[in-house]
N, C-alpha and C. Protein backbone atom coordinates (compact mmCIF):
# COMPACT_ATOMS: atom_id res chain seq x y z
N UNK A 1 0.81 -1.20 0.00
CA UNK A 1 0.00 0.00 0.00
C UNK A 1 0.86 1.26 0.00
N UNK A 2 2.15 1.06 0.62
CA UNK A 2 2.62 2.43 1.20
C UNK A 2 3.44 2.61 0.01
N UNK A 3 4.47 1.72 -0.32
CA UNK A 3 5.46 1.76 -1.54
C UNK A 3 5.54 0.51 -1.86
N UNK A 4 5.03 0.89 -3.98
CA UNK A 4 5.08 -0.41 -4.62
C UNK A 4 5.93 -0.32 -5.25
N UNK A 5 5.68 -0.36 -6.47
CA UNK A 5 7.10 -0.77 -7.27
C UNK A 5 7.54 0.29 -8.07
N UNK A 6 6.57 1.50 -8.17
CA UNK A 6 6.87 2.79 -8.80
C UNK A 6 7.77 3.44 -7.97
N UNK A 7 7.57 3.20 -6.51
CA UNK A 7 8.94 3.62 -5.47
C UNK A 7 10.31 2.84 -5.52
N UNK A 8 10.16 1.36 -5.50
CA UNK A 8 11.49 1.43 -5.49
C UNK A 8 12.19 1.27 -6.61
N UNK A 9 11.62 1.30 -7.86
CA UNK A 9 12.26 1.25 -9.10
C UNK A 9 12.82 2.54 -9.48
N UNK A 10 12.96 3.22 -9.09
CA UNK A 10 13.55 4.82 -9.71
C UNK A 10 14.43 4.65 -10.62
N UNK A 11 15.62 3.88 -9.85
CA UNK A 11 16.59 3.75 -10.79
C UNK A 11 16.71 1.98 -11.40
N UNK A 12 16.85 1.94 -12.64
CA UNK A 12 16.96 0.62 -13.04
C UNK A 12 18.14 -0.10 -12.56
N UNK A 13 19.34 0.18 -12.23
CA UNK A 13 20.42 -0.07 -11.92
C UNK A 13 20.18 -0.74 -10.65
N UNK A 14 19.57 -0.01 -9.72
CA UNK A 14 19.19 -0.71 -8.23
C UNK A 14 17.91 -1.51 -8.33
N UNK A 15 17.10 -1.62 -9.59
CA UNK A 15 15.96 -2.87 -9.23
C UNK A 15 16.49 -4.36 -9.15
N UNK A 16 17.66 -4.80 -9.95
CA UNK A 16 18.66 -5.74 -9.97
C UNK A 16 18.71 -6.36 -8.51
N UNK A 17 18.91 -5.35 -7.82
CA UNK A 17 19.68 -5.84 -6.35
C UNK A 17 18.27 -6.10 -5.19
N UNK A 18 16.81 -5.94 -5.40
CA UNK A 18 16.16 -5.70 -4.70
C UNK A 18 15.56 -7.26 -5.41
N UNK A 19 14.91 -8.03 -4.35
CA UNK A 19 14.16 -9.25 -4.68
C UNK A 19 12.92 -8.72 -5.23
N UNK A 20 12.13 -9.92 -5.82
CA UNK A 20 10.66 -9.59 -6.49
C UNK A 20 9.62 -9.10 -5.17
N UNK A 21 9.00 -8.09 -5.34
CA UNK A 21 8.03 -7.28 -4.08
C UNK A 21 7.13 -8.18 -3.98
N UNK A 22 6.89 -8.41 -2.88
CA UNK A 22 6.01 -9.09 -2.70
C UNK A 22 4.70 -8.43 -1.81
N UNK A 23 3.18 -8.71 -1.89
CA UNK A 23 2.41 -8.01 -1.32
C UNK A 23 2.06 -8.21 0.38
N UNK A 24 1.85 -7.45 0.85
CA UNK A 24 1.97 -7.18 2.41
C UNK A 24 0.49 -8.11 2.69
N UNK A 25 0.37 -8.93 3.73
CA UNK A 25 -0.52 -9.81 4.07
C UNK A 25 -0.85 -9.44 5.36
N UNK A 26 -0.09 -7.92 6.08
CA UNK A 26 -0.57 -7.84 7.53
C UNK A 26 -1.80 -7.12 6.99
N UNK A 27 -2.47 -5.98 6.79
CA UNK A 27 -3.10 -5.45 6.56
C UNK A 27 -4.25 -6.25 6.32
N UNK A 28 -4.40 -7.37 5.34
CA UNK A 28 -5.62 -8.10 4.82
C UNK A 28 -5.46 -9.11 6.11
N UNK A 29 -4.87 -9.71 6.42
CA UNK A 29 -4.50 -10.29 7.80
C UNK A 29 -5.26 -9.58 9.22
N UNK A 30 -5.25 -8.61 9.42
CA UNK A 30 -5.62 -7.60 10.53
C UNK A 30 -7.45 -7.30 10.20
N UNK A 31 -7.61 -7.01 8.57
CA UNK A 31 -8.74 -6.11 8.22
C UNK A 31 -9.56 -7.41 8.39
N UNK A 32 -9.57 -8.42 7.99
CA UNK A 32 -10.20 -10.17 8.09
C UNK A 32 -10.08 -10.11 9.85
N UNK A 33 -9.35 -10.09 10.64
CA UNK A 33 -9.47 -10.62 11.93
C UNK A 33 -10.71 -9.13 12.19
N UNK A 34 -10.36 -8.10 11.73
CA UNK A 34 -11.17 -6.76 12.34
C UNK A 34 -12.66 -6.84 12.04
N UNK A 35 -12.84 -6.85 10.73
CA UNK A 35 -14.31 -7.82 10.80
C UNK A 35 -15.56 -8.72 11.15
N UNK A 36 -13.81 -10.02 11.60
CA UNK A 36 -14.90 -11.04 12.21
C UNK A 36 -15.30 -10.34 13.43
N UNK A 37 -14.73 -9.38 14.21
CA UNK A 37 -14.42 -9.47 15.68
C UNK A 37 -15.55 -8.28 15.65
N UNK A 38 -15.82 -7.41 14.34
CA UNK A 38 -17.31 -6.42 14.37
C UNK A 38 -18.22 -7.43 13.73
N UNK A 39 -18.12 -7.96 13.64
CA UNK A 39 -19.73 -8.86 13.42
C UNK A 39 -20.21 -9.56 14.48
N UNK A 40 -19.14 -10.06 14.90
CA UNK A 40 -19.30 -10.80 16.23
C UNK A 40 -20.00 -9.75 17.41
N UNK A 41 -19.57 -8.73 17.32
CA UNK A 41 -19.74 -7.62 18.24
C UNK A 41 -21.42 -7.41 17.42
N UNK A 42 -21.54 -7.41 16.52
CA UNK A 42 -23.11 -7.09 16.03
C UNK A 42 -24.27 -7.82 16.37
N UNK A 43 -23.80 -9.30 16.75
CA UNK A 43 -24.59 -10.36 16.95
C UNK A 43 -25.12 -10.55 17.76
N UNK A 44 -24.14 -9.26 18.54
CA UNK A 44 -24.88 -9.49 20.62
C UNK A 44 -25.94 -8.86 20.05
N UNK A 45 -26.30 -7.45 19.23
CA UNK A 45 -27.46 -6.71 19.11
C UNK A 45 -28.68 -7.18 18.03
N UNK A 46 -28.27 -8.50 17.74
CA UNK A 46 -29.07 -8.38 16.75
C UNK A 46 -30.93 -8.70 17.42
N UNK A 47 -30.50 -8.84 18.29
CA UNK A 47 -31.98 -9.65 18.99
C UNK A 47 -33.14 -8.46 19.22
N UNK A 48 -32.38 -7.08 19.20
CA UNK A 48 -32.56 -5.68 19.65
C UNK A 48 -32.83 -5.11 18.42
N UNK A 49 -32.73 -5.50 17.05
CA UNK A 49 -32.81 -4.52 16.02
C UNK A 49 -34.62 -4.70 15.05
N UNK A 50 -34.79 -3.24 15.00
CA UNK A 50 -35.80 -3.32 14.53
C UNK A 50 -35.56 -2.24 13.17
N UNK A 51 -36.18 -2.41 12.81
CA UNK A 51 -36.89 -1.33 11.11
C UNK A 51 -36.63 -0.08 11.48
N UNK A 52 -36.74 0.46 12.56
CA UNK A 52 -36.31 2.16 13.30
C UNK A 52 -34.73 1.98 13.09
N UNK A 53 -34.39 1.05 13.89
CA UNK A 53 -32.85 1.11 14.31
C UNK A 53 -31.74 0.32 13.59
N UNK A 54 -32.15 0.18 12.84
CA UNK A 54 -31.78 -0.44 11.63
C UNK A 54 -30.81 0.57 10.70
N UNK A 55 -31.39 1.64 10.44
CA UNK A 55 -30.40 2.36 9.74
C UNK A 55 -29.02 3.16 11.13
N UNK A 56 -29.21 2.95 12.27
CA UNK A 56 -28.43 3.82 13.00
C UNK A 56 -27.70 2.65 13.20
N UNK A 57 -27.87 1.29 13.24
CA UNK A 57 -27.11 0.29 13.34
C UNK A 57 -26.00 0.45 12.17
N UNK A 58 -26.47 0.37 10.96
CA UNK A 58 -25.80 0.45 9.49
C UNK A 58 -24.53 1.41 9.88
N UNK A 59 -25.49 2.54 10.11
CA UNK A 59 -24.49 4.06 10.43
C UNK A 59 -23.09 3.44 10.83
N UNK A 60 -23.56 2.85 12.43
CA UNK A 60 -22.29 2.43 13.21
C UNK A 60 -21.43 1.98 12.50
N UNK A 61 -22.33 0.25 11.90
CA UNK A 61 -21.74 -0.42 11.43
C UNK A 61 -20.17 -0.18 10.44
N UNK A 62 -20.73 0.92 9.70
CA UNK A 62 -20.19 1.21 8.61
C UNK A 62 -19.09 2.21 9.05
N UNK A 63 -18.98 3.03 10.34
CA UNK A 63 -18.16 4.02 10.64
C UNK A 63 -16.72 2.91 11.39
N UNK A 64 -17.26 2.14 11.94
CA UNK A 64 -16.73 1.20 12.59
C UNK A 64 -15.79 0.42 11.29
N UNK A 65 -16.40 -0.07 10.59
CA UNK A 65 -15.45 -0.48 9.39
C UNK A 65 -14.53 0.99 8.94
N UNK A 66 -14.83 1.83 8.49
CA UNK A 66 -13.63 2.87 7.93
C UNK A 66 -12.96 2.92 9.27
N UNK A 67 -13.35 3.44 10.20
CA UNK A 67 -12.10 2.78 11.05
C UNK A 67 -10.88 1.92 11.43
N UNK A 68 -11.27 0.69 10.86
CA UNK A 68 -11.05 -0.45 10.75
C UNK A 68 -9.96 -0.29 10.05
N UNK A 69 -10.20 0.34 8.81
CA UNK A 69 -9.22 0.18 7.64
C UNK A 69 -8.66 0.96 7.64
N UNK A 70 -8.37 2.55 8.44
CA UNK A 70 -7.66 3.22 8.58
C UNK A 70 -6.74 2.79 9.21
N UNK A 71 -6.89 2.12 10.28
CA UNK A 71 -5.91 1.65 11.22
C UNK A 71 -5.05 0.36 10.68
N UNK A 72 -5.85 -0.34 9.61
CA UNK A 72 -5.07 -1.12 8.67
C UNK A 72 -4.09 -0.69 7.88
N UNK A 73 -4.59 0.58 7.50
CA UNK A 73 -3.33 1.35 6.81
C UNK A 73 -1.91 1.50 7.31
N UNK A 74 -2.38 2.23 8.03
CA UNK A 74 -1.66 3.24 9.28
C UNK A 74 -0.77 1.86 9.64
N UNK A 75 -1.27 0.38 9.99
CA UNK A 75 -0.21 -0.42 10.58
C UNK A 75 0.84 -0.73 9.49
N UNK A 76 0.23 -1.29 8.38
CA UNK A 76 0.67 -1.69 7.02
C UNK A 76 1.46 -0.46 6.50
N UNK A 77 1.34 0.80 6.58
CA UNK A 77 2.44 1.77 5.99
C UNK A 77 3.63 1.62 6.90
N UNK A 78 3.77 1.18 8.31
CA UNK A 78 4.74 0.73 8.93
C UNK A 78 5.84 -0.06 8.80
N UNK A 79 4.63 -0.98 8.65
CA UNK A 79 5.64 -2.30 7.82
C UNK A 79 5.86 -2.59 7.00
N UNK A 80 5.49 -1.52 5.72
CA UNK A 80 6.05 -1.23 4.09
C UNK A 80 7.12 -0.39 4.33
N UNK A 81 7.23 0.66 5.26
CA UNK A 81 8.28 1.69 5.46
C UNK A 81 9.65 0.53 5.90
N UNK A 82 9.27 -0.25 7.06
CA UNK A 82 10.49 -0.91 7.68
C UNK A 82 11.25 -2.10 6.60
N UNK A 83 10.29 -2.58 5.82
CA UNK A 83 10.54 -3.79 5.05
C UNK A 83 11.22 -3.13 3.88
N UNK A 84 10.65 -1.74 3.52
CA UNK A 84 11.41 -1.11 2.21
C UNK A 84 12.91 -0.63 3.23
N UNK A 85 13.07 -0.27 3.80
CA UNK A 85 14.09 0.08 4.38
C UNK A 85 15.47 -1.16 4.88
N UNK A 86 14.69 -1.81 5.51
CA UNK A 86 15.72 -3.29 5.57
C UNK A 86 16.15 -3.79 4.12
N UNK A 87 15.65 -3.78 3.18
CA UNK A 87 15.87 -3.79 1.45
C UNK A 87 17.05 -2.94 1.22
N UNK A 88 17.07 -1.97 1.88
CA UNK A 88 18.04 -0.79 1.71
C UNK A 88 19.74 -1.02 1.98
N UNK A 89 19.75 -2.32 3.24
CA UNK A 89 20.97 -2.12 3.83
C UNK A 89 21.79 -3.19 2.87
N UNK A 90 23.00 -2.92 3.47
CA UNK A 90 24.26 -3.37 2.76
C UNK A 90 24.55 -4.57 2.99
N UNK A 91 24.70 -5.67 2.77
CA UNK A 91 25.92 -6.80 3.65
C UNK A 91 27.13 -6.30 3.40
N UNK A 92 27.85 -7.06 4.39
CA UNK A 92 29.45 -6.65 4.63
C UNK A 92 29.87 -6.64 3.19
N UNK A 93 29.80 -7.25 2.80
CA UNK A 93 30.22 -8.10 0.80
C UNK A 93 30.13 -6.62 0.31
N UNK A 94 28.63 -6.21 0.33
CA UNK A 94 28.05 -5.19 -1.01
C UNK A 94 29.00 -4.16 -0.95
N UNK A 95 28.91 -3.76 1.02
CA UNK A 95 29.36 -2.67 1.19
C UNK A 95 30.67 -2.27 1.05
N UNK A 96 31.72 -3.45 1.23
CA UNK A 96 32.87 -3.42 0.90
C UNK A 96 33.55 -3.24 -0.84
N UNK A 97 32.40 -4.01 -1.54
CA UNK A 97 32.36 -3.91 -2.95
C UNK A 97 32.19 -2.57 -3.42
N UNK A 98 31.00 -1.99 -2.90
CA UNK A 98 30.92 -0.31 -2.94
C UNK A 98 32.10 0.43 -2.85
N UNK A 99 32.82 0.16 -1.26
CA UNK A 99 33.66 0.88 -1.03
C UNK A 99 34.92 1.06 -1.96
N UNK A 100 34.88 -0.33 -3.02
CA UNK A 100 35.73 -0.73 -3.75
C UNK A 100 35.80 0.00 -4.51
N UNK A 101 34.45 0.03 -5.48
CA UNK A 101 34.22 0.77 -6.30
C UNK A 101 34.27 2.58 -6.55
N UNK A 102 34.25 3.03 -5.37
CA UNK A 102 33.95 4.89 -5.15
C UNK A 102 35.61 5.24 -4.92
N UNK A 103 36.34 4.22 -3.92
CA UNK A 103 37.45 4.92 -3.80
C UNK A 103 38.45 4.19 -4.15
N UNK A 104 38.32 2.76 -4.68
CA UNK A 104 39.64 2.18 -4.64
C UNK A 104 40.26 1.03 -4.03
N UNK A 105 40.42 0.18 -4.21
CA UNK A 105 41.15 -0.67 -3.21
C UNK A 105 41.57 -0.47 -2.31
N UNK A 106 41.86 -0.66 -1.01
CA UNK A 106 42.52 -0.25 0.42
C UNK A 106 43.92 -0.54 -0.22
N UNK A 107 44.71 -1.13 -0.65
CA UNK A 107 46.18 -1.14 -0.88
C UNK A 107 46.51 -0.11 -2.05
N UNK A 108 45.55 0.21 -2.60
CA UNK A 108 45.98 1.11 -4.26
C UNK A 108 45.92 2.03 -3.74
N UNK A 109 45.20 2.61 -2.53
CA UNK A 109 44.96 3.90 -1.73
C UNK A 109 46.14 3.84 -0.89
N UNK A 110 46.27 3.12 -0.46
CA UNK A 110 47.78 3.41 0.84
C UNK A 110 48.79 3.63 -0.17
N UNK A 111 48.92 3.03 -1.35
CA UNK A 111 50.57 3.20 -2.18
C UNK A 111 50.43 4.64 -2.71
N UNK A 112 49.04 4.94 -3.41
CA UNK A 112 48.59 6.72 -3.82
C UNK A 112 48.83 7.75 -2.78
N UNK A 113 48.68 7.44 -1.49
CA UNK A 113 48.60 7.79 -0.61
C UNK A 113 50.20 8.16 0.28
N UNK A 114 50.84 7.03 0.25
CA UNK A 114 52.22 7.29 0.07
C UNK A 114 53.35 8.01 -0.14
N UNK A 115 52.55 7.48 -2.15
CA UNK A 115 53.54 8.22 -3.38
C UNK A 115 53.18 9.87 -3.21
N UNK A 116 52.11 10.36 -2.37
CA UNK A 116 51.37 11.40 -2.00
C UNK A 116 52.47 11.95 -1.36
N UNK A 117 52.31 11.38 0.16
CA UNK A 117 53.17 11.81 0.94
C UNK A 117 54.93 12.57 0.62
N UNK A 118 55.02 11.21 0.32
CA UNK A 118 56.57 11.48 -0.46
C UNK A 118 56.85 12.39 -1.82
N UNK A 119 55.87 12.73 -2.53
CA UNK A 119 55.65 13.92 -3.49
C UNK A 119 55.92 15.35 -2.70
N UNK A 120 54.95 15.11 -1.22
CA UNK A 120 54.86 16.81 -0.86
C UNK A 120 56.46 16.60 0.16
N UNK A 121 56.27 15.35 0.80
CA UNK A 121 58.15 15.59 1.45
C UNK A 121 59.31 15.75 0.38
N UNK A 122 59.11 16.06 -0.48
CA UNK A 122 60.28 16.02 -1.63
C UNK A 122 60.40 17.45 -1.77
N UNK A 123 61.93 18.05 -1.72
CA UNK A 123 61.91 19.40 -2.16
C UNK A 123 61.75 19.79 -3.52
C-alpha cells in the first residue's frame, strides 16, 4: 500500500539488487481478523434490532469499518516503510564492494597515498 514498485524502481540499476516485491498480508490479515471481531460484536445486538434502528445500526456499522481500515493502513504503511528500508541495507560483501568501487582498493589507496606523501616531502 505504502510503496510499490513505482517507489522502489527509480533507478533501473538498483531494481537488480532488490528481490521480487512481494504483497503485504498484515493489513488483509488484521482487516479479516477486524471484521470477524465487528460482526461478532453485532450479533450481541441483533436480537434488539428493529426497522427504526436499523439504519443507525448500518451508520455504526459502517463508521466502525472505515475505522477499521484506517488503522489497517496506518499499521501496514509501517511495515512497508520498515521492510522497504531493511531492502536498503548493505551486507558486509556489497558494502565493501561499494567501497571498492567509489574509492579504490585499500592497498591502491595506501601506495597513492604514500607516493602522495613522499611527493609533498620532496623538495
Amino acid at each position: 500500500m505504502a510503496q510499490g514498485p513505482a517507489f522502489t524502481g527509480l533507478g533501473t540499476h538498483d531494481r537488480a539488487r532488490f528481490g521480487p516485491l512481494s504483497p503485504s498480508r498484515v493489513a488483509s490479515g488484521l482487516w479479516c481478523l477486524g471484521v470477524c471481531c465487528l460482526g461478532a460484536s453485532g450479533l450481541a445486538s441483533w436480537d434488539t434490532l428493529s426497522l427504526v434502528s436499523l439504519p443507525a445500526a448500518a451508520t455504526s456499522w459502517a463508521l466502525s469499518l472505515a475505522l477499521l481500515s484506517v488503522l489497517c493502513l496506518v499499521v501496514d504503511v509501517g511495515f512497508a516503510r520498515a521492510r522497504y528500508f531493511a531492502s536498503l541495507w548493505l551486507t558486509r560483501r556489497e558494502y565493501q564492494d561499494e567501497q571498492r568501487a567509489d574509492f579504490g582498493h585499500p592497498q591502491v589507496r595506501a601506495a597513492r597515498e604514500q607516493a602522495r606523501r613522499a611527493f609533498r616531502a620532496a623538495p
